[in-house]
PDB file of N, CA and C in Angstrom:
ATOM      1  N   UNK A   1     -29.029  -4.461 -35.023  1.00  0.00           N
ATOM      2  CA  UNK A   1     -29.096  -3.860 -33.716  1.00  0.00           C
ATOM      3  C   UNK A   1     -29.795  -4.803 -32.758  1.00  0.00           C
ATOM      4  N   UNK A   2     -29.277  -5.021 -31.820  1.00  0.00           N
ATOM      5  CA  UNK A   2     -29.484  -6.343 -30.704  1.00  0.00           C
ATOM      6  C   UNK A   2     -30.931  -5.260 -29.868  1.00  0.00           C
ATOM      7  N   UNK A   3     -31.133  -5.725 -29.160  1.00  0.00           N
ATOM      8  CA  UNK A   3     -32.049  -5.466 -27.972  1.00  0.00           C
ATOM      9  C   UNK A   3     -31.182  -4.781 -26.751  1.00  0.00           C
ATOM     10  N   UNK A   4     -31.340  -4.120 -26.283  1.00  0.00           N
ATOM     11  CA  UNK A   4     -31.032  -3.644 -24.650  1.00  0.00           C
ATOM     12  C   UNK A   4     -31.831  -3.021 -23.588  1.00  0.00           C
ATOM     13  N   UNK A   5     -31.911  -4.046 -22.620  1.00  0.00           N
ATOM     14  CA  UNK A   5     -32.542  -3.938 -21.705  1.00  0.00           C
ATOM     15  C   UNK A   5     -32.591  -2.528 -20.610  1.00  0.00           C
ATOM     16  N   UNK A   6     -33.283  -2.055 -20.273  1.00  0.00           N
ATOM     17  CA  UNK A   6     -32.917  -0.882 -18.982  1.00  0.00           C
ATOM     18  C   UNK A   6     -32.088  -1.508 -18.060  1.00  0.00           C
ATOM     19  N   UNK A   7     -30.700  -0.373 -18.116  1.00  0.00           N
ATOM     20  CA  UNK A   7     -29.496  -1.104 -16.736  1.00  0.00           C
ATOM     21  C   UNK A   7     -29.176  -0.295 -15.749  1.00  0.00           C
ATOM     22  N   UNK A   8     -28.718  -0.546 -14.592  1.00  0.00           N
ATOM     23  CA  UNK A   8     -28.492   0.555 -13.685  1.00  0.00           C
ATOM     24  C   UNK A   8     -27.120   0.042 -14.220  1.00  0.00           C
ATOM     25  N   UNK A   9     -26.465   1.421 -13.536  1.00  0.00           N
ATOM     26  CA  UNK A   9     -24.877   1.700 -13.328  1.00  0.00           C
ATOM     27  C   UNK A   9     -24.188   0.589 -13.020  1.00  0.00           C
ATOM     28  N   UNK A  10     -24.665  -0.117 -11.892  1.00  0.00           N
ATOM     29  CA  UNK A  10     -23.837  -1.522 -11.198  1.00  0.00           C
ATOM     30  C   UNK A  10     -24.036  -2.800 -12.144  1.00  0.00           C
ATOM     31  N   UNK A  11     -25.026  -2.851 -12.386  1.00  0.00           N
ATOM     32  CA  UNK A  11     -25.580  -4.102 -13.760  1.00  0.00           C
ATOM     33  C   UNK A  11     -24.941  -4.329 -14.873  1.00  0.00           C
ATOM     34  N   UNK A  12     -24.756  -2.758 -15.160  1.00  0.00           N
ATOM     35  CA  UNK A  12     -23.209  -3.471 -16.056  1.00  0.00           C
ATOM     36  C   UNK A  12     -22.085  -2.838 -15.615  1.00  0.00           C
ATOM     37  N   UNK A  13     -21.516  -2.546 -14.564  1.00  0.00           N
ATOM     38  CA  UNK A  13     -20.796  -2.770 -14.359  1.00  0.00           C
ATOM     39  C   UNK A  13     -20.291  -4.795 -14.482  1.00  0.00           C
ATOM     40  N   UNK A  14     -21.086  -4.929 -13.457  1.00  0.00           N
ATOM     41  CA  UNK A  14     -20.725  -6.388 -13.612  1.00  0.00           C
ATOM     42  C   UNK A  14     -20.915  -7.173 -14.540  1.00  0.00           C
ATOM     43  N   UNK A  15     -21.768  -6.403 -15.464  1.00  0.00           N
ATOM     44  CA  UNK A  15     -21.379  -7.557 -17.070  1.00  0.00           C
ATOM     45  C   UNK A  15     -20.058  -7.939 -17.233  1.00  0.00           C
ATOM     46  N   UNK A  16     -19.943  -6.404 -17.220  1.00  0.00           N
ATOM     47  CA  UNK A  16     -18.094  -6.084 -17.943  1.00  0.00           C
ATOM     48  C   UNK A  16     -17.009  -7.017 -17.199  1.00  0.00           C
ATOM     49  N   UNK A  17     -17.785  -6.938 -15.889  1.00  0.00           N
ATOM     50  CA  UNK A  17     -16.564  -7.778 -15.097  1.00  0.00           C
ATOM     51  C   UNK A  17     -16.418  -9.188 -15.702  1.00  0.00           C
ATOM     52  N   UNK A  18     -17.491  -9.329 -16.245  1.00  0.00           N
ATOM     53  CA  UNK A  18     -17.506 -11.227 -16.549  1.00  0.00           C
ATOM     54  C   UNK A  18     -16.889 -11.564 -18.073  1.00  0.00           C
ATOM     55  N   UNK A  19     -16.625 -10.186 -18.632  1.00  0.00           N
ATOM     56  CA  UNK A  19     -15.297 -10.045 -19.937  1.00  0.00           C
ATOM     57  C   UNK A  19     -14.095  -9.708 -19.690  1.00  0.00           C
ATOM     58  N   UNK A  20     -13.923  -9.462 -18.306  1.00  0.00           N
ATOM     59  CA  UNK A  20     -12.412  -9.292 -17.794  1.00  0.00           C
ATOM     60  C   UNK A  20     -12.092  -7.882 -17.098  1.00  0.00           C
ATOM     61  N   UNK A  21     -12.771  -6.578 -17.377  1.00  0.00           N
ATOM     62  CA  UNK A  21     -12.685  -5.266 -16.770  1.00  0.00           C
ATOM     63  C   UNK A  21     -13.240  -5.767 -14.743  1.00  0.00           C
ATOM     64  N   UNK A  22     -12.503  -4.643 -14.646  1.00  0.00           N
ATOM     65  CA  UNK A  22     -12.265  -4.615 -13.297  1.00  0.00           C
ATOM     66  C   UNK A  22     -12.412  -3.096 -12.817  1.00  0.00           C
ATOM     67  N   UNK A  23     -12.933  -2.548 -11.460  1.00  0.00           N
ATOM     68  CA  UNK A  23     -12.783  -1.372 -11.252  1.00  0.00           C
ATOM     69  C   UNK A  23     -12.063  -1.366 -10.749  1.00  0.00           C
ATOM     70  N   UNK A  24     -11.456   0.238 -11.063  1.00  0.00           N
ATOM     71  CA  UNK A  24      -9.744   0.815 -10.579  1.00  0.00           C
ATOM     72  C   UNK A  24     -10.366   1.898  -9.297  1.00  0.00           C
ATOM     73  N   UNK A  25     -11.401   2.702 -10.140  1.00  0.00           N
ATOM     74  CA  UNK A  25     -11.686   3.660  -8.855  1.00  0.00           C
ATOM     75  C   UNK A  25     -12.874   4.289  -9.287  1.00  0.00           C
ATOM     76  N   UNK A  26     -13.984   4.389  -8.047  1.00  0.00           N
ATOM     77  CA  UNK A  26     -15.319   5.408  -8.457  1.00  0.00           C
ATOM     78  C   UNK A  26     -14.561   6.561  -8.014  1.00  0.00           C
ATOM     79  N   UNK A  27     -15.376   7.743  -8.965  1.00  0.00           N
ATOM     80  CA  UNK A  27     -14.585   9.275  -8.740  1.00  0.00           C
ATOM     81  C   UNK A  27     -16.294   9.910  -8.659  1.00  0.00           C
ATOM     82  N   UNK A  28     -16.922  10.243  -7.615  1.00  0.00           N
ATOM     83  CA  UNK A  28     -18.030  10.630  -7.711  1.00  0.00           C
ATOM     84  C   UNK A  28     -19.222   9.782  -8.282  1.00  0.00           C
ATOM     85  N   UNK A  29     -20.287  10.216  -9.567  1.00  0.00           N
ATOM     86  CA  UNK A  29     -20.781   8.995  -9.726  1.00  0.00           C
ATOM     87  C   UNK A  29     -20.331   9.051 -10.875  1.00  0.00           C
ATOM     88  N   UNK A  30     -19.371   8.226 -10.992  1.00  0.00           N
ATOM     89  CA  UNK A  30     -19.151   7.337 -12.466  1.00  0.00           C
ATOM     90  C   UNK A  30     -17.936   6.571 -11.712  1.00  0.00           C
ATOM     91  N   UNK A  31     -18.195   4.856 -12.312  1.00  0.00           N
ATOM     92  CA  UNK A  31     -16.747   4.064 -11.764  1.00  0.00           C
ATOM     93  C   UNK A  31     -15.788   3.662 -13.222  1.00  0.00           C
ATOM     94  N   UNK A  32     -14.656   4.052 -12.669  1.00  0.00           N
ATOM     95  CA  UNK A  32     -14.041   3.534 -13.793  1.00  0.00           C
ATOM     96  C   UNK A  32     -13.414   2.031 -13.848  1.00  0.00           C
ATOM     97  N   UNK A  33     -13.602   1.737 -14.855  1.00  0.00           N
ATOM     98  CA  UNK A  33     -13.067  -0.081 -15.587  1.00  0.00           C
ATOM     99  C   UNK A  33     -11.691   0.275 -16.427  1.00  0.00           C
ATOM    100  N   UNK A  34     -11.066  -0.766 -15.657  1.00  0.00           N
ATOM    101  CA  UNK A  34      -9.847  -1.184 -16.922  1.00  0.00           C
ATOM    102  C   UNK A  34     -10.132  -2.331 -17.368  1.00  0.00           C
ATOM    103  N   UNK A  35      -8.789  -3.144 -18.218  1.00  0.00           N
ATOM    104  CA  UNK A  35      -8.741  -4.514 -18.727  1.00  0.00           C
ATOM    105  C   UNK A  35      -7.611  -4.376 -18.900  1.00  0.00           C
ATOM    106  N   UNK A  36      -7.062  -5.671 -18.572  1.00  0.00           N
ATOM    107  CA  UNK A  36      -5.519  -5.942 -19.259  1.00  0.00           C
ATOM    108  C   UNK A  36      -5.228  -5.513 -20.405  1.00  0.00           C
ATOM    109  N   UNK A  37      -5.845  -6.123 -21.369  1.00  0.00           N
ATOM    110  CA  UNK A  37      -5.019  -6.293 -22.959  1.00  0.00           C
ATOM    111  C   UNK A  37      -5.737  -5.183 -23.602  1.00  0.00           C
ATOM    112  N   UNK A  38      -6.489  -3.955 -22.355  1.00  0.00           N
ATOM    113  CA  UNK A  38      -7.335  -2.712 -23.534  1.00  0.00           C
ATOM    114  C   UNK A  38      -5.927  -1.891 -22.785  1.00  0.00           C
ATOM    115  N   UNK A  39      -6.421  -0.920 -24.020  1.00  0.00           N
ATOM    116  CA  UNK A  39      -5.784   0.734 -23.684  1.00  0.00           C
ATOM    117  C   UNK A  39      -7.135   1.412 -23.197  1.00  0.00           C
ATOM    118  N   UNK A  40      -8.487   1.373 -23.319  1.00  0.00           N
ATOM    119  CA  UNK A  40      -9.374   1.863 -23.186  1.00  0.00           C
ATOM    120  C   UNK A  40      -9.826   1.616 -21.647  1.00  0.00           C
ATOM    121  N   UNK A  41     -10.190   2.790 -21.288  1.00  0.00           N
ATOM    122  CA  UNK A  41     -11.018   2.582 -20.150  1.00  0.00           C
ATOM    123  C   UNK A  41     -12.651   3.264 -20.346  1.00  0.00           C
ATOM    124  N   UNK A  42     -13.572   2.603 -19.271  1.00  0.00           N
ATOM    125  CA  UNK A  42     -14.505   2.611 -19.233  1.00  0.00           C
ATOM    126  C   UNK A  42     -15.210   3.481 -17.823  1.00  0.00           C
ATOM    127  N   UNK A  43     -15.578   4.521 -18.277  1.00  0.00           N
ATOM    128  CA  UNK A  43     -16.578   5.353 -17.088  1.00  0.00           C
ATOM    129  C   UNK A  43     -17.973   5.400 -17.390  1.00  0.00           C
ATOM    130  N   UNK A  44     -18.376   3.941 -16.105  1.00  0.00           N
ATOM    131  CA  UNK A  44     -20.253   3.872 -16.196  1.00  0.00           C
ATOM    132  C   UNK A  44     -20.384   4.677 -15.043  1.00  0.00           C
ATOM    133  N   UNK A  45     -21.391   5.199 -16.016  1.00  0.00           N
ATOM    134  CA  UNK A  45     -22.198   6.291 -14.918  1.00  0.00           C
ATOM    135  C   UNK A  45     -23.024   5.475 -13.803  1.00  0.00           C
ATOM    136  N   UNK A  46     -22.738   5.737 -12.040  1.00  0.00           N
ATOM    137  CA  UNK A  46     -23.289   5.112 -10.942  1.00  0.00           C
ATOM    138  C   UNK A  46     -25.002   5.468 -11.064  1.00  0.00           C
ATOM    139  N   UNK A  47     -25.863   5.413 -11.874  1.00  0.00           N
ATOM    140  CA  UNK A  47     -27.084   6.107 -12.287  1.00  0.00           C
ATOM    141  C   UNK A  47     -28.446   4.822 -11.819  1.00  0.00           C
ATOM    142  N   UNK A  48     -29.415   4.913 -11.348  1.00  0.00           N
ATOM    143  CA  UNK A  48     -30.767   4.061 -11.156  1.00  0.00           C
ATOM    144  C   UNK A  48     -30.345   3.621 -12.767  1.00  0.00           C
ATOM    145  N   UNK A  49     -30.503   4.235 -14.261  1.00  0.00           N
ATOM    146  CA  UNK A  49     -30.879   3.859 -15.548  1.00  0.00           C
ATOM    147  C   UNK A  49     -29.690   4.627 -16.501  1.00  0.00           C
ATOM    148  N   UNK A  50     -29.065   3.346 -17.010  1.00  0.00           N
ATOM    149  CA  UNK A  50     -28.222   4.115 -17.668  1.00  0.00           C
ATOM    150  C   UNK A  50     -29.247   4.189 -19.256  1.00  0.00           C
ATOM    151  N   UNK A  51     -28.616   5.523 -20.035  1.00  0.00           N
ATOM    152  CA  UNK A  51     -29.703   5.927 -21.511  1.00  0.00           C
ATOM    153  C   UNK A  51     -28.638   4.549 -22.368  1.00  0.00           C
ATOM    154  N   UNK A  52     -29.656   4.347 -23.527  1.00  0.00           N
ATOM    155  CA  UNK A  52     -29.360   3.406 -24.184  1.00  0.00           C
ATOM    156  C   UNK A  52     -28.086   3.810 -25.006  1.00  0.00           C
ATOM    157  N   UNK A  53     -28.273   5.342 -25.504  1.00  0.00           N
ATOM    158  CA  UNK A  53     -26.844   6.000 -26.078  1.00  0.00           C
ATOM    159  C   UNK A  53     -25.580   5.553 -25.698  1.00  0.00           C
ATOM    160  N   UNK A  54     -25.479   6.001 -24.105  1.00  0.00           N
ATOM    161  CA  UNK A  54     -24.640   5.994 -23.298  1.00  0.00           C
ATOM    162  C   UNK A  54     -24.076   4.161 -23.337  1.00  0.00           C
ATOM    163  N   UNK A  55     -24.950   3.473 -22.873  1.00  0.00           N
ATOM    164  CA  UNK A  55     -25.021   1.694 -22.990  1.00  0.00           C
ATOM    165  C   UNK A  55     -24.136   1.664 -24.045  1.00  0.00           C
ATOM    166  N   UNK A  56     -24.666   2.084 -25.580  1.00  0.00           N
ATOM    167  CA  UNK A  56     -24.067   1.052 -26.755  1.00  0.00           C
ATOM    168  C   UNK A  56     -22.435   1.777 -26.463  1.00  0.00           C
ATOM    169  N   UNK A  57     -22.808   3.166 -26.128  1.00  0.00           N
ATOM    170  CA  UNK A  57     -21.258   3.698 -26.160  1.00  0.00           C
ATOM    171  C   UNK A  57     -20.211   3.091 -25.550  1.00  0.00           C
ATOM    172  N   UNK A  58     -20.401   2.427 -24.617  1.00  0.00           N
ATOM    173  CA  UNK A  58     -20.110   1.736 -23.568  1.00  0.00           C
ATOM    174  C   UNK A  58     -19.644   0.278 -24.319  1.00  0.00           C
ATOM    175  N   UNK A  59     -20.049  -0.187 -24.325  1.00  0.00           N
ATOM    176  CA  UNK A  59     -20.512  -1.303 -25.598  1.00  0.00           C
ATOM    177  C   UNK A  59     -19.388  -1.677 -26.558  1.00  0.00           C
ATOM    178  N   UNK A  60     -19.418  -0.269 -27.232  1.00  0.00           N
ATOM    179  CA  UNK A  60     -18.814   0.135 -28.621  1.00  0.00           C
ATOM    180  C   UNK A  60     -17.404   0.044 -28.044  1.00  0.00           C
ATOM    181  N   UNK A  61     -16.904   0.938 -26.973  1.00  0.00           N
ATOM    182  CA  UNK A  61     -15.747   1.517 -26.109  1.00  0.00           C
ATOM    183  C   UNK A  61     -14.595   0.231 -25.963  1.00  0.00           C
ATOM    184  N   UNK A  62     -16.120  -0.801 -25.274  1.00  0.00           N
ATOM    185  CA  UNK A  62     -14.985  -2.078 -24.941  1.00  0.00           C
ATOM    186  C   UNK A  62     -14.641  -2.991 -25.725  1.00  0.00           C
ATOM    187  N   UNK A  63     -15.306  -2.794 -26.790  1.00  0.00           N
ATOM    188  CA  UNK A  63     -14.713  -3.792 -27.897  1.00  0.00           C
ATOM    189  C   UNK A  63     -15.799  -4.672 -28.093  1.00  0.00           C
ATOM    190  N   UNK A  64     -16.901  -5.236 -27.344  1.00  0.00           N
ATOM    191  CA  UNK A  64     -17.641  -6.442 -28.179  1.00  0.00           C
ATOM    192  C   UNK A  64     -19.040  -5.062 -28.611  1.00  0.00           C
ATOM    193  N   UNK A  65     -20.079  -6.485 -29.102  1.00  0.00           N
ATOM    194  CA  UNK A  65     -20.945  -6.022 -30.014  1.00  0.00           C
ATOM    195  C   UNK A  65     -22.331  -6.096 -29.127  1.00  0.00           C
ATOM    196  N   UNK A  66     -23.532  -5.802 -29.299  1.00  0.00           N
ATOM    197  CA  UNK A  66     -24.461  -6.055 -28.576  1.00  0.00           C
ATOM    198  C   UNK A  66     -24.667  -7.485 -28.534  1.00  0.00           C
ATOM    199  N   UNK A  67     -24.298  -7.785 -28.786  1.00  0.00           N
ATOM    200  CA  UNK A  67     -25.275  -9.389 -29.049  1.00  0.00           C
ATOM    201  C   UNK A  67     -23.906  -9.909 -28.331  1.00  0.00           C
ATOM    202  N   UNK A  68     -22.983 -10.162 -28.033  1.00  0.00           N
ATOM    203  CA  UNK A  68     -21.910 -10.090 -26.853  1.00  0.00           C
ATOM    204  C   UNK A  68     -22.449 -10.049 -25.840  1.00  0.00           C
ATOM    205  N   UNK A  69     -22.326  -8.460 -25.417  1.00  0.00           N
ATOM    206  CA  UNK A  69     -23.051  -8.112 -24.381  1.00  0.00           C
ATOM    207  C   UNK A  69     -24.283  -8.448 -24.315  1.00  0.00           C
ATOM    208  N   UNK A  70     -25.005  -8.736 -24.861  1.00  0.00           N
ATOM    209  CA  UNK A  70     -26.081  -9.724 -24.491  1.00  0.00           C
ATOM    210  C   UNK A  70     -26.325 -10.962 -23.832  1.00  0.00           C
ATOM    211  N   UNK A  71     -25.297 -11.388 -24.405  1.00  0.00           N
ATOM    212  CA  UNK A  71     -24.717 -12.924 -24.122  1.00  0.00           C
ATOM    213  C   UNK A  71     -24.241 -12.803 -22.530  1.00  0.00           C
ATOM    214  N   UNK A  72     -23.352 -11.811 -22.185  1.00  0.00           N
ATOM    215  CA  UNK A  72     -23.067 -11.946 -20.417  1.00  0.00           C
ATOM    216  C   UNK A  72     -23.885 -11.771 -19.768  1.00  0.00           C
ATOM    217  N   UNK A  73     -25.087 -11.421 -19.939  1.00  0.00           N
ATOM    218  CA  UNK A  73     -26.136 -11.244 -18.818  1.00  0.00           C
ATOM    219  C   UNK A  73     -27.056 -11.964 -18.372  1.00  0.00           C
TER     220      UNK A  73
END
């Protein structure tokens, strides 16, 4: 289990962007991410702190590992 830092909503958003997801559309507060080559999409919550649960879920969702996502930030 890697380390994870406290993130707001936008913070990773833009991790994700730097693995290829892109936002399609905020619907209230949560924005959603696609990617080309996923079927999966991604709704980060627009939040001051996202919970670490929520993070790895996030994490888990898009396909890399913490230590990945570690690596883009």
């Amino acid at each position: 289990m890697g380390f994870l830092p406290r993130l707001s909503g936008r913070e990773v958003v833009k991790i994700f962007a730097q693995d290829g997801w892109r936002v399609i559309r905020q619907r209230g507060s949560h924005i959603i991410l696609v990617k080309e080559d996923s079927f999966s999409t991604l709704s980060v919550p627009d939040h001051k702190e996202i919970a670490k649960g929520t993070l790895r879920s996030l994490i888990r969702t898009s396909g890399l590992t913490v230590e990945e996502f570690s690596n883009l930030m």
